[in-house]
Protein backbone atom coordinates (compact mmCIF):
# COMPACT_ATOMS: atom_id res chain seq x y z
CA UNK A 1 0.00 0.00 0.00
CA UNK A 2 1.42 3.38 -0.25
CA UNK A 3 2.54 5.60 1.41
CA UNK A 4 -0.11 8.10 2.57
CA UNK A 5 -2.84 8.09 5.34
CA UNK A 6 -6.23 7.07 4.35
CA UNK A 7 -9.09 8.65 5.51
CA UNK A 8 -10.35 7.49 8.98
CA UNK A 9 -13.83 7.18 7.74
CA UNK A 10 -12.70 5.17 4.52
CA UNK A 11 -10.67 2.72 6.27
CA UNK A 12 -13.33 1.81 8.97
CA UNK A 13 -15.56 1.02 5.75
CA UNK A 14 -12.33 -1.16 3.93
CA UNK A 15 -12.33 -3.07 7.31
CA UNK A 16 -16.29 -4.04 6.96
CA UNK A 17 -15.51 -5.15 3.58
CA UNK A 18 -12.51 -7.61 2.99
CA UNK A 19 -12.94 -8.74 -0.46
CA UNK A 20 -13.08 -4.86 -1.39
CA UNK A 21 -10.00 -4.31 1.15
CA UNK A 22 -7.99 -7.18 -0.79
CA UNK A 23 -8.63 -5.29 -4.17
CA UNK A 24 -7.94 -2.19 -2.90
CA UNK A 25 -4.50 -3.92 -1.84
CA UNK A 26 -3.91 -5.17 -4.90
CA UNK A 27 -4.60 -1.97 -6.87
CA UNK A 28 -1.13 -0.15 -8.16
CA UNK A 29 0.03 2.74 -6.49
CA UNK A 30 -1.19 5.30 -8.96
CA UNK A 31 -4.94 3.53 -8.31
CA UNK A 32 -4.71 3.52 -4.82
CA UNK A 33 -4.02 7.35 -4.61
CA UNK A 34 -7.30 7.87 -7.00
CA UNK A 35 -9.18 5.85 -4.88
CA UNK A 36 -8.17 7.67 -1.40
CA UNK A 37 -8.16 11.43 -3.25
CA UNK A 38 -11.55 10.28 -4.35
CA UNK A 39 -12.25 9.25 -0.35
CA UNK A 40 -11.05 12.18 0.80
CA UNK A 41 -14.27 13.92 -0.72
CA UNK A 42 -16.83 12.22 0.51
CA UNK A 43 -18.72 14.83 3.02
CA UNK A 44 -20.50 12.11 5.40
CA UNK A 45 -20.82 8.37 6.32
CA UNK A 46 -23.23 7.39 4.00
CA UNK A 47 -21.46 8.64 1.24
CA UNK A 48 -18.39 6.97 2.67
CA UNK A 49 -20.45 3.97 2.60
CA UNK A 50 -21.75 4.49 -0.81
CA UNK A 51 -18.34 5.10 -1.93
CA UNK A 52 -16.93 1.82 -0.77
CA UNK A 53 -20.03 -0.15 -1.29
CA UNK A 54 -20.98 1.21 -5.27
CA UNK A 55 -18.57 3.04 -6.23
CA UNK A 56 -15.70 1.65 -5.33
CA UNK A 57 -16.90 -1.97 -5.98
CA UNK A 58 -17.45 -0.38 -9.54
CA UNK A 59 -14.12 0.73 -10.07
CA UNK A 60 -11.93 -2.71 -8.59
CA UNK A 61 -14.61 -5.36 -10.56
């Protein structure tokens, strides 16, 4: 994983989700700064959720 903190929020949603935590782990490190710069606007917990849950599931499939 790189090198930079993720989002408090977004990792508490990574650790619900496993299979989506794996991908994210096996994403390069270009994708893995998308995905947190991408975390880092999400304004509450429901679209943290959303992110991780749609969104993000969209992006790793």
């Amino acid at each position: 994983m790189i090198e930079e903190e993720l989002p408090i929020g977004f990792s508490m949603e990574l650790a619900k989700h496993l299979e989506i935590l794996n991908k994210f782990s096996s994403l390069s490190d270009i994708e893995q700064k998308t995905v947190i710069e991408n975390a880092r606007s999400m304004k509450t917990k429901e679209d943290m959720q959303n992110y991780v849950e749609s969104g993000f599931k969209a992006v790793v499939k």
